[in-house]
PDB file of N, CA and C in Angstrom:
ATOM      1  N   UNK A   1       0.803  -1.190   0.000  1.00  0.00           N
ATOM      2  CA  UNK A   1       0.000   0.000   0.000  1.00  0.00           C
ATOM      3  C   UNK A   1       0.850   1.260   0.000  1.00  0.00           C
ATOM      4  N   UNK A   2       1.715   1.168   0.785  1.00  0.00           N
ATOM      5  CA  UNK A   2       2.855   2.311   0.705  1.00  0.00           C
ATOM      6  C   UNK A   2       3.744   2.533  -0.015  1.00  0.00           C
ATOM      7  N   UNK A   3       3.788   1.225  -0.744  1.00  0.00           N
ATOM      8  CA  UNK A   3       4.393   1.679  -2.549  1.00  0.00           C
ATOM      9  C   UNK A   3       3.482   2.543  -3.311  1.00  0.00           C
ATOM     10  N   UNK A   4       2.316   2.398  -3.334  1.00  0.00           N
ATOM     11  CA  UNK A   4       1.311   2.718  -4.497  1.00  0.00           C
ATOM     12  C   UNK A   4       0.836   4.281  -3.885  1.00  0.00           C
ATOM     13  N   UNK A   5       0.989   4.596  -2.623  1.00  0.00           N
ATOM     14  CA  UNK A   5       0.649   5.811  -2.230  1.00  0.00           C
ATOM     15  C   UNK A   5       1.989   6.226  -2.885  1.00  0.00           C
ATOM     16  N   UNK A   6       3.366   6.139  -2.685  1.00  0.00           N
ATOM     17  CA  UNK A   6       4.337   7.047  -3.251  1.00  0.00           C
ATOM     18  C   UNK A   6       4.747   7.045  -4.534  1.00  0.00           C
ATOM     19  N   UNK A   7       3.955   6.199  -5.235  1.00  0.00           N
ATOM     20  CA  UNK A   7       4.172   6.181  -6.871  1.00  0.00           C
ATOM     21  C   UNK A   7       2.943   7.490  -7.398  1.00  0.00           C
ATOM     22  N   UNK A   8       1.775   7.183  -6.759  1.00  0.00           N
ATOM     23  CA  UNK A   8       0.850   8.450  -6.530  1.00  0.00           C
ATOM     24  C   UNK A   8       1.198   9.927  -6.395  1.00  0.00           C
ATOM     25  N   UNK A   9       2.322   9.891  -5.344  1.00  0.00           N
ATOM     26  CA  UNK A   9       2.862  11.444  -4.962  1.00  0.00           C
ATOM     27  C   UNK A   9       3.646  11.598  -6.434  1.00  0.00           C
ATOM     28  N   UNK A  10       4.255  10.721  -6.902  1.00  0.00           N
ATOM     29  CA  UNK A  10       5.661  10.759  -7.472  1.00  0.00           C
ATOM     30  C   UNK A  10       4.431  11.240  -8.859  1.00  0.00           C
ATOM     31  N   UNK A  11       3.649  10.675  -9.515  1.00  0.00           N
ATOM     32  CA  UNK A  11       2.668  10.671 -10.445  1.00  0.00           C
ATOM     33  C   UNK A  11       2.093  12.338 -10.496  1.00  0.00           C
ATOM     34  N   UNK A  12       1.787  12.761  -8.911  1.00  0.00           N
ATOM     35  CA  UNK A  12       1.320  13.936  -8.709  1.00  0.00           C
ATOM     36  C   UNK A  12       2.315  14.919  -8.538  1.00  0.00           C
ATOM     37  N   UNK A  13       3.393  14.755  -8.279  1.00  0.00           N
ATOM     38  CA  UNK A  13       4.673  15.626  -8.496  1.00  0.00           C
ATOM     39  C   UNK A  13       5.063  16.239 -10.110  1.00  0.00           C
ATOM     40  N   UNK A  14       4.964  14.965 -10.943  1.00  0.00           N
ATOM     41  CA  UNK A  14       5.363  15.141 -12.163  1.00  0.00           C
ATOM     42  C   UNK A  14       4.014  16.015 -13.226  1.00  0.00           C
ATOM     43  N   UNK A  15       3.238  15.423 -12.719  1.00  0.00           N
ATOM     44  CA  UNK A  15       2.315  16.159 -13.256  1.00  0.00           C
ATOM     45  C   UNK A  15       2.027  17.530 -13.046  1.00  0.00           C
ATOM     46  N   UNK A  16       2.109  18.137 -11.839  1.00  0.00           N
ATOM     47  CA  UNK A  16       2.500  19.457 -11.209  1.00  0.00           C
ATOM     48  C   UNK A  16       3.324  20.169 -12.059  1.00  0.00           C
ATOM     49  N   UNK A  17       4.421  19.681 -12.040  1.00  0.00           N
ATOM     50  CA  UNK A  17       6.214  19.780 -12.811  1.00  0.00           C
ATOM     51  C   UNK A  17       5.602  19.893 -13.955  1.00  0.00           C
ATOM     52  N   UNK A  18       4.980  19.328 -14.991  1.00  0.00           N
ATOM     53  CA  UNK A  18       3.958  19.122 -16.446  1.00  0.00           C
ATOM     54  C   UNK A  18       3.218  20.248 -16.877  1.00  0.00           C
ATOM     55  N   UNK A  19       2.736  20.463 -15.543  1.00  0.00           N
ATOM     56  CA  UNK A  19       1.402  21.753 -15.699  1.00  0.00           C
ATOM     57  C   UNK A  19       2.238  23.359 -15.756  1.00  0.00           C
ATOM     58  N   UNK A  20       3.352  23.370 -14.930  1.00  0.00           N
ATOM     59  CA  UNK A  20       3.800  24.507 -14.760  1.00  0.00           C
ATOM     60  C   UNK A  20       4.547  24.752 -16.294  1.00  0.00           C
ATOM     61  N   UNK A  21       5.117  23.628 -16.512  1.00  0.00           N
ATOM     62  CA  UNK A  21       5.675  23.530 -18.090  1.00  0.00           C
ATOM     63  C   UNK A  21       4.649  23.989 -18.891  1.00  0.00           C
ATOM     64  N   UNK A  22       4.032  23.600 -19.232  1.00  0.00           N
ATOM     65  CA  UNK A  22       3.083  24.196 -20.291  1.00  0.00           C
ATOM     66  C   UNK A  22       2.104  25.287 -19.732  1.00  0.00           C
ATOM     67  N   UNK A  23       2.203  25.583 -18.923  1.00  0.00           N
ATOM     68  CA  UNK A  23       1.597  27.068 -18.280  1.00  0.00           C
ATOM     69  C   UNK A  23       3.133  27.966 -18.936  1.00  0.00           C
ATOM     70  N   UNK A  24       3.780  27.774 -18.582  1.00  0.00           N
ATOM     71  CA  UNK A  24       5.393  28.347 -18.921  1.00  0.00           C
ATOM     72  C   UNK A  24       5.528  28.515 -20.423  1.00  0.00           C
ATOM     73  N   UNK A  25       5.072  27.727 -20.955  1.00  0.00           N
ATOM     74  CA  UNK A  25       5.166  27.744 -22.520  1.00  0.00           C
ATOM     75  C   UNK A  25       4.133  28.252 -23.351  1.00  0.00           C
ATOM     76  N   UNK A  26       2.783  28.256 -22.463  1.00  0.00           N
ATOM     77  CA  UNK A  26       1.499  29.448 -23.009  1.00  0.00           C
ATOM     78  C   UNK A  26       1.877  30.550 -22.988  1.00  0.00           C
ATOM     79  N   UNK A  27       2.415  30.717 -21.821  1.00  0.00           N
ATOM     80  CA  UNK A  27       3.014  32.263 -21.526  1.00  0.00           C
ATOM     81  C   UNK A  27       3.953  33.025 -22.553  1.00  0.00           C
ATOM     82  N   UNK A  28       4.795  32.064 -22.847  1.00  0.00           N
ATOM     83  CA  UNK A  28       5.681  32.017 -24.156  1.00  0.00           C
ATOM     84  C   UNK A  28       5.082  32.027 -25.449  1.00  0.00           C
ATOM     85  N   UNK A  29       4.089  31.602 -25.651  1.00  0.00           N
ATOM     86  CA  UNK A  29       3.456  31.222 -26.920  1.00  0.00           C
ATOM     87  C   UNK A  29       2.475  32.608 -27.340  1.00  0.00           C
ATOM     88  N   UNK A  30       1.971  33.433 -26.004  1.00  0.00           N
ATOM     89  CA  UNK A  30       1.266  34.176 -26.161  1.00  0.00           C
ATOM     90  C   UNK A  30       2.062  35.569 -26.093  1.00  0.00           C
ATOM     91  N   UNK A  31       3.027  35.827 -25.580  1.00  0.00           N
ATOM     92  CA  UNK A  31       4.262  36.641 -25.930  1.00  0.00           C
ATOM     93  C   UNK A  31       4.577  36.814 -27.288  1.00  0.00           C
ATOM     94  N   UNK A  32       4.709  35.700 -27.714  1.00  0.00           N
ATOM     95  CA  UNK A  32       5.284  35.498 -29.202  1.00  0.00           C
ATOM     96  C   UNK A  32       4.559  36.506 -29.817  1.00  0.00           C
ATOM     97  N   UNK A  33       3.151  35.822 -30.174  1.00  0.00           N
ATOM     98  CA  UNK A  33       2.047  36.749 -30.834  1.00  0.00           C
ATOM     99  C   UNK A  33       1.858  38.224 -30.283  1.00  0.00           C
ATOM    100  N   UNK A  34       1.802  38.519 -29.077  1.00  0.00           N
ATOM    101  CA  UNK A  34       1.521  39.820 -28.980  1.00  0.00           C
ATOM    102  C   UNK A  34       2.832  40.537 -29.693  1.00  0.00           C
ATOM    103  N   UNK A  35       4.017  40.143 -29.945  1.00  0.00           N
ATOM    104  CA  UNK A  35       5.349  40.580 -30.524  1.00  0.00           C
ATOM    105  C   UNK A  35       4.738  40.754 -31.847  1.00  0.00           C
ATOM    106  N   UNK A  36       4.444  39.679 -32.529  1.00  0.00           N
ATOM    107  CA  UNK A  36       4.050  39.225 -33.972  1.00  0.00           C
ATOM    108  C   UNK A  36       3.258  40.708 -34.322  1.00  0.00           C
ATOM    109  N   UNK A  37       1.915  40.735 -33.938  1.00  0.00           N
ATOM    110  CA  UNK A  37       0.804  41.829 -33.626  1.00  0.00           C
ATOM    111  C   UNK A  37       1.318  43.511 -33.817  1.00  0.00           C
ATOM    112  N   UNK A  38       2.164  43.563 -32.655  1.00  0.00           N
ATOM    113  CA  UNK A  38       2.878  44.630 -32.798  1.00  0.00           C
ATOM    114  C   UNK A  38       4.009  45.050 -33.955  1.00  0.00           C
ATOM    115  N   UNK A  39       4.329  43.435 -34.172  1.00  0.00           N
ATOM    116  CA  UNK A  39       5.418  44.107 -35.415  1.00  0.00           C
ATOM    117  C   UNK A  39       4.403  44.442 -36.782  1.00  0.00           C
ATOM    118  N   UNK A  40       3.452  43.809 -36.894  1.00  0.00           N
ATOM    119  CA  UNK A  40       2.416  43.876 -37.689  1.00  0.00           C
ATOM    120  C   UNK A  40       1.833  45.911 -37.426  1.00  0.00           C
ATOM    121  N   UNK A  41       1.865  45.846 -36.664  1.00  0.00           N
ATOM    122  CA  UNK A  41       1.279  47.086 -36.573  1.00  0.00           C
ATOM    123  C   UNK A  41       2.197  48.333 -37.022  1.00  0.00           C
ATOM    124  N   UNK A  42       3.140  48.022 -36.647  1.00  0.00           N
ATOM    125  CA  UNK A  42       4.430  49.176 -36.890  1.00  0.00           C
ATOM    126  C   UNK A  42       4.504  48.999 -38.103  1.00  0.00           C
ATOM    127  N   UNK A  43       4.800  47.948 -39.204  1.00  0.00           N
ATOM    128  CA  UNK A  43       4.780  47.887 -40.754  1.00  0.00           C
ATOM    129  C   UNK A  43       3.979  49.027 -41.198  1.00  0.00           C
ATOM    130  N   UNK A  44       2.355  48.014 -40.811  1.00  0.00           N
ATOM    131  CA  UNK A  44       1.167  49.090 -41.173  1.00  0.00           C
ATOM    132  C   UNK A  44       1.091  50.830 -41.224  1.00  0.00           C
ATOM    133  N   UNK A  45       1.872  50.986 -40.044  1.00  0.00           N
ATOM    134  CA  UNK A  45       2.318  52.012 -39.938  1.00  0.00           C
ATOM    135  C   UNK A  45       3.276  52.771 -40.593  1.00  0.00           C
ATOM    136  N   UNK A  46       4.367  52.212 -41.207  1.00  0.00           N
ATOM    137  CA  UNK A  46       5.141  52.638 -41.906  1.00  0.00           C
ATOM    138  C   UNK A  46       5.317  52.837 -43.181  1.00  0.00           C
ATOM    139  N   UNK A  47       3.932  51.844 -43.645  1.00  0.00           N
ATOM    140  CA  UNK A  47       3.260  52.024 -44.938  1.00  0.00           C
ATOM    141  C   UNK A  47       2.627  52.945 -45.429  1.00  0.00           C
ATOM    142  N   UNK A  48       2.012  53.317 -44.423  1.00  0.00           N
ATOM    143  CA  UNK A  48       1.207  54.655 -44.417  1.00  0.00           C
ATOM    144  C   UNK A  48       1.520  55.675 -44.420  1.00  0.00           C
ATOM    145  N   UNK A  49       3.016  56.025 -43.256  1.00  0.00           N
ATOM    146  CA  UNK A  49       3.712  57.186 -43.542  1.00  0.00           C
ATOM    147  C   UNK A  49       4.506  57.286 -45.000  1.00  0.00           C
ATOM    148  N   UNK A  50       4.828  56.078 -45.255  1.00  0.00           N
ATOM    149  CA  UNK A  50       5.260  56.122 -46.892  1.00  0.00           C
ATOM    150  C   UNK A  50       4.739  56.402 -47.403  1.00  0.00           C
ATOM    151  N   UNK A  51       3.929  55.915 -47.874  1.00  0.00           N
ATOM    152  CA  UNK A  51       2.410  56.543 -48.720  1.00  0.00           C
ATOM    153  C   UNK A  51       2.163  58.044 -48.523  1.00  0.00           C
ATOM    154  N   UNK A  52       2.080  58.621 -47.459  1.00  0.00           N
ATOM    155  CA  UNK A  52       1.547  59.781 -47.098  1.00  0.00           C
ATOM    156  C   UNK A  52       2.744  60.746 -47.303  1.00  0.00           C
ATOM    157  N   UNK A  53       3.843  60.344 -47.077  1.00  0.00           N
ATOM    158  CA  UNK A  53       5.153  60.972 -47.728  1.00  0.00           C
ATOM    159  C   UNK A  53       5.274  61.391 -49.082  1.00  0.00           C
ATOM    160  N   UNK A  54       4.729  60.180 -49.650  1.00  0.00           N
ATOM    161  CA  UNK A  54       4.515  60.447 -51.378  1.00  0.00           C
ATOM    162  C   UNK A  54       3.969  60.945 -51.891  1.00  0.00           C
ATOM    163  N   UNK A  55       2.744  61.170 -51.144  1.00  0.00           N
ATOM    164  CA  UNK A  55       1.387  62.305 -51.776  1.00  0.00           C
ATOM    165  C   UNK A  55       1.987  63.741 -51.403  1.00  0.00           C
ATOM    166  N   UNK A  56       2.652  63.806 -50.028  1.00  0.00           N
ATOM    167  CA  UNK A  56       3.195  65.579 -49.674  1.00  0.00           C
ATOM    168  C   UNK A  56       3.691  65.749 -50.625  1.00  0.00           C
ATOM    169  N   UNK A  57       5.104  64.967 -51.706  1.00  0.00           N
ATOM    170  CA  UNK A  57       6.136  65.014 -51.937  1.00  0.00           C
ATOM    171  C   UNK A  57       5.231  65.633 -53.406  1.00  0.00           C
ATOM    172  N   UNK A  58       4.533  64.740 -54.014  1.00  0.00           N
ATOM    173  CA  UNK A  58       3.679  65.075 -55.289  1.00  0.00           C
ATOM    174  C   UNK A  58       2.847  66.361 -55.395  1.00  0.00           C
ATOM    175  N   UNK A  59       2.093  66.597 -54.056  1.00  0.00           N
ATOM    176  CA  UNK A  59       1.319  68.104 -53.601  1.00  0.00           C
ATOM    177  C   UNK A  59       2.725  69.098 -53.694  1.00  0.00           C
ATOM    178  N   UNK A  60       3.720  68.674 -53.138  1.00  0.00           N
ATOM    179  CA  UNK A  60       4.350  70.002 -52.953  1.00  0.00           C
ATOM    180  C   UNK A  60       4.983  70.426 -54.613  1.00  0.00           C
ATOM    181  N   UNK A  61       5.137  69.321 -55.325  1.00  0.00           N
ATOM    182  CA  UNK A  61       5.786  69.640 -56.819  1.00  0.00           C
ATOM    183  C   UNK A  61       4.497  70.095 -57.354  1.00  0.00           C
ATOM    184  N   UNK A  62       3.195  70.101 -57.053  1.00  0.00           N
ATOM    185  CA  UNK A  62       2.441  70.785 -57.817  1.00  0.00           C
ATOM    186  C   UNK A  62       1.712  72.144 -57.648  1.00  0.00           C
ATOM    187  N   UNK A  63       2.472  72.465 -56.341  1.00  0.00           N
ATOM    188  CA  UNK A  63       2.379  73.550 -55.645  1.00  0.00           C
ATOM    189  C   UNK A  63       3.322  74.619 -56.213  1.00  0.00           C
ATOM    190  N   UNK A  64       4.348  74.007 -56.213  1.00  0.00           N
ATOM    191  CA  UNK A  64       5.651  74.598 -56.780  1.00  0.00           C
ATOM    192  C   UNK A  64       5.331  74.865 -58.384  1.00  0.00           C
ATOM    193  N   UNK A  65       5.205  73.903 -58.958  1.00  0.00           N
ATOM    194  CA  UNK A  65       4.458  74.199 -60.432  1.00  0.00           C
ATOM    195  C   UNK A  65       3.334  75.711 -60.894  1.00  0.00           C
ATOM    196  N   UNK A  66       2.571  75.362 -59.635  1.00  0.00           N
ATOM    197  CA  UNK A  66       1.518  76.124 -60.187  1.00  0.00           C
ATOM    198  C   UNK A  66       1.909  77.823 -59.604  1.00  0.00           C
ATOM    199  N   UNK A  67       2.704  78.061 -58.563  1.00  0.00           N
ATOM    200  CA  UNK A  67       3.783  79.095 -58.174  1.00  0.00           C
ATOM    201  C   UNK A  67       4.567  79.625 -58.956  1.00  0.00           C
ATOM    202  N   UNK A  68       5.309  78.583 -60.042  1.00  0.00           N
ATOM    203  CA  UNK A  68       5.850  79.087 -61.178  1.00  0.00           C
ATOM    204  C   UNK A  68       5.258  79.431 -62.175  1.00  0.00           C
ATOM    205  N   UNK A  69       4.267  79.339 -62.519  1.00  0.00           N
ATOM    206  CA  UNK A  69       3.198  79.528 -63.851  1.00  0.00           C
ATOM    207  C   UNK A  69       2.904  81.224 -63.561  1.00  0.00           C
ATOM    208  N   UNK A  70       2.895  81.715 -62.405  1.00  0.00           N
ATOM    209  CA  UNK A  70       2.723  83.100 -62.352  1.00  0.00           C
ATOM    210  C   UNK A  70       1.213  83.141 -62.454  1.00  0.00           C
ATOM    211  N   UNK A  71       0.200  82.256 -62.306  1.00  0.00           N
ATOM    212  CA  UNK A  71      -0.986  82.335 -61.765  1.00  0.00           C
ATOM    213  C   UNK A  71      -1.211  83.236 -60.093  1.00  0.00           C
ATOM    214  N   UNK A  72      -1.164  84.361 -60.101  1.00  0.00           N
ATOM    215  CA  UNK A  72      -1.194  85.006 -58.982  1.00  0.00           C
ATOM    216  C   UNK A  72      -2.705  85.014 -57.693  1.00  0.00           C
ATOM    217  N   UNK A  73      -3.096  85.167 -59.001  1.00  0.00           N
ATOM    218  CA  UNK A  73      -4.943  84.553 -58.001  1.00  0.00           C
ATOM    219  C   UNK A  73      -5.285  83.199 -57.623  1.00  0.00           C
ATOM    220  N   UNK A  74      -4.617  82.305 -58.499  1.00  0.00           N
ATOM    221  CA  UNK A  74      -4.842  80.906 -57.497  1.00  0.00           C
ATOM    222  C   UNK A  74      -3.465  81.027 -56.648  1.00  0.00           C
ATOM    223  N   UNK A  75      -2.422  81.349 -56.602  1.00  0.00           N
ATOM    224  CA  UNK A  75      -1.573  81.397 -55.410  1.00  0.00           C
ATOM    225  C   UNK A  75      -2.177  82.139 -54.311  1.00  0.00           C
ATOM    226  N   UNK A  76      -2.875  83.335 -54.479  1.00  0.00           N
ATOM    227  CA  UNK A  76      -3.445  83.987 -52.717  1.00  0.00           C
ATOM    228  C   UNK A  76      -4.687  83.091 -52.452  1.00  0.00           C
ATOM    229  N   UNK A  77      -5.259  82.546 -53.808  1.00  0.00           N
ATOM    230  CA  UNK A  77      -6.582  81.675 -53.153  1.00  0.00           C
ATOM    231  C   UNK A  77      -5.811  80.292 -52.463  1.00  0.00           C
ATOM    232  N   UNK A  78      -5.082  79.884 -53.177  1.00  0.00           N
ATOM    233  CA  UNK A  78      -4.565  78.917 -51.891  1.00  0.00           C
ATOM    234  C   UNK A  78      -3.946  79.513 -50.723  1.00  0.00           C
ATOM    235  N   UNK A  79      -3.040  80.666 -50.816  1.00  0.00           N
ATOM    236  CA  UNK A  79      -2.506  81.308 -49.501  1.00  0.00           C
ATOM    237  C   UNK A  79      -3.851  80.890 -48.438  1.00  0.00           C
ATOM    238  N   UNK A  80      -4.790  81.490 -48.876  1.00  0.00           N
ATOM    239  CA  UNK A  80      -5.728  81.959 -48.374  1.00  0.00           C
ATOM    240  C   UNK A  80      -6.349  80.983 -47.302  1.00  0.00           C
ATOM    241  N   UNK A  81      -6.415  79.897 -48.296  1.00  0.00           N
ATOM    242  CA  UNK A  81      -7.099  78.814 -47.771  1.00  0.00           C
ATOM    243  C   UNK A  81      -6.279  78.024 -46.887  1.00  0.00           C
ATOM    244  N   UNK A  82      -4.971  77.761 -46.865  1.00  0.00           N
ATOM    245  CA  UNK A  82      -4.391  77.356 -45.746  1.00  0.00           C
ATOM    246  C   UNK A  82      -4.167  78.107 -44.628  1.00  0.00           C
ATOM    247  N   UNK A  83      -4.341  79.428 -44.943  1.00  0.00           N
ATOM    248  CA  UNK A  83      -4.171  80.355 -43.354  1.00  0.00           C
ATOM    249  C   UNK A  83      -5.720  80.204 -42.802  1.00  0.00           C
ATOM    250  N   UNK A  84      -6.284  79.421 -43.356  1.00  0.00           N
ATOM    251  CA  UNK A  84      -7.963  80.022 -42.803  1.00  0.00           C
ATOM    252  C   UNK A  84      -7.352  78.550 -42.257  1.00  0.00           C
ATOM    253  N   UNK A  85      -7.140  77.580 -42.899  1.00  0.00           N
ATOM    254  CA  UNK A  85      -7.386  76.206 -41.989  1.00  0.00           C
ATOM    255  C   UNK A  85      -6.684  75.983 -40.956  1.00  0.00           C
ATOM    256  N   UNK A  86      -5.458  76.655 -40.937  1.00  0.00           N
ATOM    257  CA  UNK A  86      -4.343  77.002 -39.869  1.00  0.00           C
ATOM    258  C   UNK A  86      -5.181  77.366 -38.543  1.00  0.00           C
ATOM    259  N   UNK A  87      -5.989  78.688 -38.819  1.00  0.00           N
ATOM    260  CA  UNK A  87      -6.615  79.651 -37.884  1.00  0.00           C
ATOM    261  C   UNK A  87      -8.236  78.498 -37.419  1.00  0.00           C
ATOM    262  N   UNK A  88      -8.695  77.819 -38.519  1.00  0.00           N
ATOM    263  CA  UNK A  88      -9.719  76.822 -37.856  1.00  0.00           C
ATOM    264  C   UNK A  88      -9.245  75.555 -36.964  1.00  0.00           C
ATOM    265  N   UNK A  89      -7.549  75.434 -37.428  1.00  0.00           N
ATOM    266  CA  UNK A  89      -7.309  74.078 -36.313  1.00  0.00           C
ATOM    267  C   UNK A  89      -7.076  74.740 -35.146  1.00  0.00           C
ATOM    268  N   UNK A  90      -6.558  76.136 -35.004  1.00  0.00           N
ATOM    269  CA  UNK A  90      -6.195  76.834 -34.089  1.00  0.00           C
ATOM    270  C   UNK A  90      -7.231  76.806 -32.574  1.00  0.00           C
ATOM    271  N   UNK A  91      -8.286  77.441 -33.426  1.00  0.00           N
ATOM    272  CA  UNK A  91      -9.545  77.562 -32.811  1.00  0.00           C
ATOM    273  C   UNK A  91     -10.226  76.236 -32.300  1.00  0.00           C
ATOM    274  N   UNK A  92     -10.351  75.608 -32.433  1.00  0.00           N
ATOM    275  CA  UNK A  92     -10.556  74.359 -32.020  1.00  0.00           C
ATOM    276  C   UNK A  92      -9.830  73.381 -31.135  1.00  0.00           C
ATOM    277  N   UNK A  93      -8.485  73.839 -31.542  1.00  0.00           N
ATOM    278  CA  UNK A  93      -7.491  72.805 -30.692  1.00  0.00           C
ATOM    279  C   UNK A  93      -7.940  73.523 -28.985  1.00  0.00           C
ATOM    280  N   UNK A  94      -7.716  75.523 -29.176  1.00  0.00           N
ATOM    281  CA  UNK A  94      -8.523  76.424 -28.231  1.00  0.00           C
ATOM    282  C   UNK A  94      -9.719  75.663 -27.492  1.00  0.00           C
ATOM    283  N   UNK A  95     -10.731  75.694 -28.104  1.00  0.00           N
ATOM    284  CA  UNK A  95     -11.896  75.126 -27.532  1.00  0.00           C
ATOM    285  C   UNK A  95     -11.722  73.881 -26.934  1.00  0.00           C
ATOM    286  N   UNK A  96     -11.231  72.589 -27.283  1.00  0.00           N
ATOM    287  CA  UNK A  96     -11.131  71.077 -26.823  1.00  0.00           C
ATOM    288  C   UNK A  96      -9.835  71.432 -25.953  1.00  0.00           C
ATOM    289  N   UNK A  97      -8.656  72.164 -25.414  1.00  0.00           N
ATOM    290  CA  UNK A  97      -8.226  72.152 -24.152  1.00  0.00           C
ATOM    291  C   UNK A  97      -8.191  73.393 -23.543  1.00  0.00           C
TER     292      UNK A  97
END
């Protein structure tokens, strides 16, 4: 009888030892992915600033273009329109803090 009780402990030891292992290795497994996730996210992110880099880069050569053409009334109508949007983020950023 007192063999079979300590083959029991020994059974319930290892299994203990078993559980913490693969508790240990979820932990690990779910690390992984939240890494994965995040690197996923930063790409996404960097795609976008690329992208969005490329459109400034294209706006500003056609900005520059249309500056050189000596079109003087669409240059103050755009002046225009970015100092007004300047002065509307202004106002607002004002109001929300």
């Amino acid at each position: 009888m007192s063999e079979a009780y300590e083959r029991e402990r020994q059974n319930n030891d290892s299994l203990n030892s078993l559980s913490a292992k693969v508790s240990a290795l979820r932990s690990v497994t779910i690390d992984i992915y939240d890494n994965a996730r995040d690197q996923h996210v930063i790409d996404s992110t960097s795609d976008t600033f690329s992208t969005m880099a490329g459109s400034l880069k294209g706006s500003t050569r056609r900005l520059i273009t249309m500056a050189q053409s000596g079109n003087k009334v669409a240059v103050l109508k755009l002046a225009g329109i970015i100092i007004g949007v300047v002065v509307l983020l202004y106002c607002i950023y004002h109001l929300i803090f």
